[in-house]
Protein backbone atom coordinates (compact mmCIF):
# COMPACT_ATOMS: atom_id res chain seq x y z
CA UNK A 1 104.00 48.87 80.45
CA UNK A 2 103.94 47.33 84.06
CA UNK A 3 101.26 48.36 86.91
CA UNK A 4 103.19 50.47 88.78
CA UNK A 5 104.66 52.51 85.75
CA UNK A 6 100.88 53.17 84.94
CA UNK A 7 99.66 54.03 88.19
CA UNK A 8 102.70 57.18 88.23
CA UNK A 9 102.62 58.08 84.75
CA UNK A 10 102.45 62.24 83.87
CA UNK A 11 98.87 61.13 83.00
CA UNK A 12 97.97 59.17 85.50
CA UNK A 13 98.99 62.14 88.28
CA UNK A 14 96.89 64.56 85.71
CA UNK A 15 93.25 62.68 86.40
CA UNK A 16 93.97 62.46 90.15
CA UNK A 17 94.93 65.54 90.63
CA UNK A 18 92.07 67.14 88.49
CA UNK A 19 89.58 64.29 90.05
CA UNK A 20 90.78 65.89 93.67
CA UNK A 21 89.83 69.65 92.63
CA UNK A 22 86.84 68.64 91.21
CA UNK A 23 86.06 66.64 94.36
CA UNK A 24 86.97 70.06 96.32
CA UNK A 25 84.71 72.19 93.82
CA UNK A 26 81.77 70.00 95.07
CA UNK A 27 82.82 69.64 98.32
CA UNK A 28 82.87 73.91 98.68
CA UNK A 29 79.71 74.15 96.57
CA UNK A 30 77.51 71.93 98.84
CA UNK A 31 78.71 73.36 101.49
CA UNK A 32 77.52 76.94 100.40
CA UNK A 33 74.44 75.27 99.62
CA UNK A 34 73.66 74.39 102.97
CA UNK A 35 74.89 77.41 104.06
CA UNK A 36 72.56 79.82 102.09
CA UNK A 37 69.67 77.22 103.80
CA UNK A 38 70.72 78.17 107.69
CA UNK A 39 67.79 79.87 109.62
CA UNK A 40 69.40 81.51 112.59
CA UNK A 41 72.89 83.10 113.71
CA UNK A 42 72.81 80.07 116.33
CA UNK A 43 73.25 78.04 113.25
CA UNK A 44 75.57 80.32 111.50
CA UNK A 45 77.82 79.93 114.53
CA UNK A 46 77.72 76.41 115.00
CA UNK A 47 78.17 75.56 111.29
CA UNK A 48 81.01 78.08 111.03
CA UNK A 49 82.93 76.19 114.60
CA UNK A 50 82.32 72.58 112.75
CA UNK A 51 83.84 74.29 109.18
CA UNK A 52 86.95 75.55 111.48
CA UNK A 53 87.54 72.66 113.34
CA UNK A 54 87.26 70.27 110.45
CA UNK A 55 90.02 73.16 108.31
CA UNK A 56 87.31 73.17 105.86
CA UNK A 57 86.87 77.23 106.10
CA UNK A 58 88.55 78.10 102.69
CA UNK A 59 88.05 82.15 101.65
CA UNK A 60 84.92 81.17 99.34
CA UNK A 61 83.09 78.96 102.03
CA UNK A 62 83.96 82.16 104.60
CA UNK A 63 82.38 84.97 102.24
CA UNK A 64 79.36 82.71 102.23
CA UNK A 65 78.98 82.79 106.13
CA UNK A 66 79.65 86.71 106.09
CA UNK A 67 76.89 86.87 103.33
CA UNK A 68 74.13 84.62 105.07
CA UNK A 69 75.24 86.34 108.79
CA UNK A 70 74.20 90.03 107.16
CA UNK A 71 71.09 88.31 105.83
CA UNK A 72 70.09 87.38 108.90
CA UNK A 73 70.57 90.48 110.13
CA UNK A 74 68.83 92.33 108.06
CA UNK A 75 65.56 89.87 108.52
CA UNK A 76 66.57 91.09 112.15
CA UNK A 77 66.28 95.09 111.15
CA UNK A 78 63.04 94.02 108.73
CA UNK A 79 61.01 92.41 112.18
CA UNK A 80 62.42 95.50 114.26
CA UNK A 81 61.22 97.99 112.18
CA UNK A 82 57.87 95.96 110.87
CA UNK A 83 58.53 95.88 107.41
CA UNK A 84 58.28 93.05 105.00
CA UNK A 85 60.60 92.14 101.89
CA UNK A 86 57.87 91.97 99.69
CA UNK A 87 57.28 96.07 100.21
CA UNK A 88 60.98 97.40 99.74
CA UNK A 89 62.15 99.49 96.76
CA UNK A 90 65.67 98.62 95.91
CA UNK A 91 67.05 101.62 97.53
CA UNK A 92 65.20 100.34 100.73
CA UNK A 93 66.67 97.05 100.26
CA UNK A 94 69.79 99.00 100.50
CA UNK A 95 69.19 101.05 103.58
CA UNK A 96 68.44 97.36 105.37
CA UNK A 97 71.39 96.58 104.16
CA UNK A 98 73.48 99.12 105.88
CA UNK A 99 71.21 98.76 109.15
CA UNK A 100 71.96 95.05 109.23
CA UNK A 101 75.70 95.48 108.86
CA UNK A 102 75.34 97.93 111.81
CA UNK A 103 74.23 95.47 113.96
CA UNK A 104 76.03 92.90 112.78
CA UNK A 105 78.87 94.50 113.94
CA UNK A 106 78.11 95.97 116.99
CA UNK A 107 76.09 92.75 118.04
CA UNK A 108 73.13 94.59 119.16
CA UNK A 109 70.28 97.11 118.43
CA UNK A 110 71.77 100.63 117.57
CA UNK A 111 70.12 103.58 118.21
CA UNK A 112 69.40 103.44 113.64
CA UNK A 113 66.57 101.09 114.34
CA UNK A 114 65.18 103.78 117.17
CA UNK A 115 65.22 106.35 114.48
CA UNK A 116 63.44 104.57 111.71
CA UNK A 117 60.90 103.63 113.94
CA UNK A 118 60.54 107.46 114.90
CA UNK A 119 60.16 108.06 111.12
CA UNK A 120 57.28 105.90 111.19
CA UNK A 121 59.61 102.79 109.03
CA UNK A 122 60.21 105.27 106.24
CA UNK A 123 63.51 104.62 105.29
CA UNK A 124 64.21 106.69 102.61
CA UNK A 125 63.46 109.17 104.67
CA UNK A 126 66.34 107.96 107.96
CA UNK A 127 68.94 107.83 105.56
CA UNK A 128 67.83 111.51 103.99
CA UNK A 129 68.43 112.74 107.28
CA UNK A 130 71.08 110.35 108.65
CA UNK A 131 73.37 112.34 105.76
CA UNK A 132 71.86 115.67 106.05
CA UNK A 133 72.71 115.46 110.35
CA UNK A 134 75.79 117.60 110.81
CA UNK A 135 78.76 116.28 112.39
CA UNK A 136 80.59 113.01 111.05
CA UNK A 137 79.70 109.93 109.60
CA UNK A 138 78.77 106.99 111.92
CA UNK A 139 79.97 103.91 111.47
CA UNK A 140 81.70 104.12 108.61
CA UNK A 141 85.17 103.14 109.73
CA UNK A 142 83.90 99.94 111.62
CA UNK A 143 81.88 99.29 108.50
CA UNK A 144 84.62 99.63 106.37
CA UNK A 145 87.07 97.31 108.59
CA UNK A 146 84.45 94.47 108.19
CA UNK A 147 83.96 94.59 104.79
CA UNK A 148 80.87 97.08 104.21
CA UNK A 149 81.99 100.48 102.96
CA UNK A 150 79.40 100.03 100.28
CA UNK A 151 76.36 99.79 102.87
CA UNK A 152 77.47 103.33 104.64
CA UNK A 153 74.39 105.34 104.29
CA UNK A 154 76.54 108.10 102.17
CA UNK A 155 77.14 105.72 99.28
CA UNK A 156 73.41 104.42 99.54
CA UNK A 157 72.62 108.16 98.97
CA UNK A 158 74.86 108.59 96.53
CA UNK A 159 73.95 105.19 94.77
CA UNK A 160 70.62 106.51 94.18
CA UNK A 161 70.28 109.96 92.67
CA UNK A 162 66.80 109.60 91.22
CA UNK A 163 65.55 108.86 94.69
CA UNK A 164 67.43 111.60 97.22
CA UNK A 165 67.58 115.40 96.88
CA UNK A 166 70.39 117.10 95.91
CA UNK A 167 70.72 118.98 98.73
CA UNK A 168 71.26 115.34 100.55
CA UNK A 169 73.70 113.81 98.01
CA UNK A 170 75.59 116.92 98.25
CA UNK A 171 75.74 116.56 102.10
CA UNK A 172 76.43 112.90 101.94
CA UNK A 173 79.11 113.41 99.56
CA UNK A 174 80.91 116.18 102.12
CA UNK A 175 80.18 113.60 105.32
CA UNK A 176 81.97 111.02 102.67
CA UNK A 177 85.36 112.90 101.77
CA UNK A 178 85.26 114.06 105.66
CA UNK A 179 85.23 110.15 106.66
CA UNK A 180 87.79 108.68 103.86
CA UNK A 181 90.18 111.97 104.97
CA UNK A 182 90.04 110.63 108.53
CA UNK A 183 90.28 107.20 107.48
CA UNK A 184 93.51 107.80 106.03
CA UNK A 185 94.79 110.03 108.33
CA UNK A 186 94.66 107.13 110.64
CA UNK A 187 96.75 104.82 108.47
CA UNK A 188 100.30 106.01 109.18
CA UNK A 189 99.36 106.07 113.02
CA UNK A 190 97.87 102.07 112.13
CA UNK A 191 100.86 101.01 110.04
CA UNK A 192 103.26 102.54 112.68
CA UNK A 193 101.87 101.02 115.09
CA UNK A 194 102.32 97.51 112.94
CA UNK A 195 105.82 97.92 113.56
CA UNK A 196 108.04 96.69 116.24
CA UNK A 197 111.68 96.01 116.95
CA UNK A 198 111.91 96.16 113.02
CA UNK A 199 108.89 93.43 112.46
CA UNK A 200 105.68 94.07 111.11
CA UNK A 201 102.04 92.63 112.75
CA UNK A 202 100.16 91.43 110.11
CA UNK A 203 96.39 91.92 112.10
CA UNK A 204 97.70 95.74 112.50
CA UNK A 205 99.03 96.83 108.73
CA UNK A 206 95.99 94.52 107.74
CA UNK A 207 93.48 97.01 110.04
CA UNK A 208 95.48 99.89 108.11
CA UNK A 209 94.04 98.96 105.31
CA UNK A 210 90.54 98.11 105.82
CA UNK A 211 91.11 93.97 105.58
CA UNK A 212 89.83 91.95 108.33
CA UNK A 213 90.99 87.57 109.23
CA UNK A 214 88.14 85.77 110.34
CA UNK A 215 89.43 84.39 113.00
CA UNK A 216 92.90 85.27 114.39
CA UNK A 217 95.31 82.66 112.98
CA UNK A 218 93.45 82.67 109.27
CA UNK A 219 96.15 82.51 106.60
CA UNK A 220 93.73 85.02 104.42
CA UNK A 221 91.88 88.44 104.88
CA UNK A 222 88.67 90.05 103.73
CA UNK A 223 87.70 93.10 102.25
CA UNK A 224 84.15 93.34 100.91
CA UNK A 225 84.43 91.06 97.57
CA UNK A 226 88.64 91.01 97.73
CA UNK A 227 90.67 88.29 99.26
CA UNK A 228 94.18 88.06 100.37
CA UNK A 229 96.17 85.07 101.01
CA UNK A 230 99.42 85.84 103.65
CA UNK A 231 102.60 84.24 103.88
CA UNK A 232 105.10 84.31 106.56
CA UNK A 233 108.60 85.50 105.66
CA UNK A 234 111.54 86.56 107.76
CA UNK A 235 112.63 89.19 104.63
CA UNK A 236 111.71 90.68 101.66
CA UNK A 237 113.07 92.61 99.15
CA UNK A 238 110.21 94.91 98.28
């Protein structure tokens, strides 16, 4: 058998092609390596520009900056509120949780951190009454279009039964089914809005749906753990 027959035999194609994921695999691993190892949002945001620029952002290597961004965060809400790791319970690991991804989304101090501090850093406490306060739920729709419906204080509350009253997991629960019924009452008007001149925008029926792109042109979207890859197609017949 000559050289060149070799070099594009079925086998030959095989190795390469499984040397090349493999080469990938590593690539993506050391790359969540070093981002697990950033110290500061500044680096977050620098790392995540390079990653973008380069076309290296695949859906794994993205989850990992969402993950080390919230845990940033929350060693944000932790200083804020003068608390250290070392003294949480896991429910208060929890409640930082759901301050951090406050933040994170709103980019700044909310007025949560105000009332733990007024609670004297009890946290178990702030989310007790956070779900026990009448009226609806805050936060939980931006929460849930970034990817953190699990860190809404409700679901903390409810998460934990051994640790909150009844009377508050009761309440939470009723602030919960009050938030998901307004949630979807606001899909139709979302999804019609998607619409146009018999075309659909994807960033729209996505935000129906609680899925979010990283960044605008982002051929996938995030939803908490789940990840969607998109297509572009001029019909369908579904």
């Amino acid at each position: 058998m000559g050289a060149s027959s070799y070099a594009s035999s079925p086998m030959t194609r095989f190795l390469r092609a499984e040397n090349s994921e493999h080469l990938l695999f590593t690539r993506t691993m050391e790359t969540i390596e070093r981002i697990h190892r950033l110290t500061s949002l500044e680096e977050v945001e620098v790392m995540r520009k390079n990653a973008t620029a380069a076309q290296l952002l695949t859906p794994d290597i993205e989850v990992a900056f969402h993950d080390r961004e919230l845990a940033l965060y929350a060693t944000k809400v932790l200083h804020a509120i003068d608390r250290e790791p070392a003294t949480l319970q896991s429910v208060e690991s929890d409640v930082v949780a759901g301050l951090a991804a406050l933040w994170m989304t709103s980019n700044r101090p909310n007025y949560s951190i105000c009332a733990v501090r007024e609670r004297k850093s009890d946290l178990i406490r702030f989310a007790s009454d956070t779900v026990s306060k009448p009226g609806k739920s805050q936060g939980y729709g931006r929460l849930m279009a970034a990817g953190f419906g699990h860190l809404v204080f409700e679901r903390v509350v409810l998460a934990h039964p051994d640790v909150f009253s009844e009377k508050a997991r009761t309440l939470a629960s009723s602030r919960l089914d009050a938030a998901e019924r307004d949630c979807d009452m606001d899909v139709p008007d979302a999804a019609s809005k998607a619409q146009s001149n018999g075309r659909s925008s994807t960033n729209a029926l996505l935000e129906a749906i609680s899925f979010f792109k990283p960044t605008p042109h982002e051929w996938y979207a995030l939803r908490g753990d789940e990840i969607v890859h998109l297509a572009w197609v001029e019909d369908a017949d579904f």
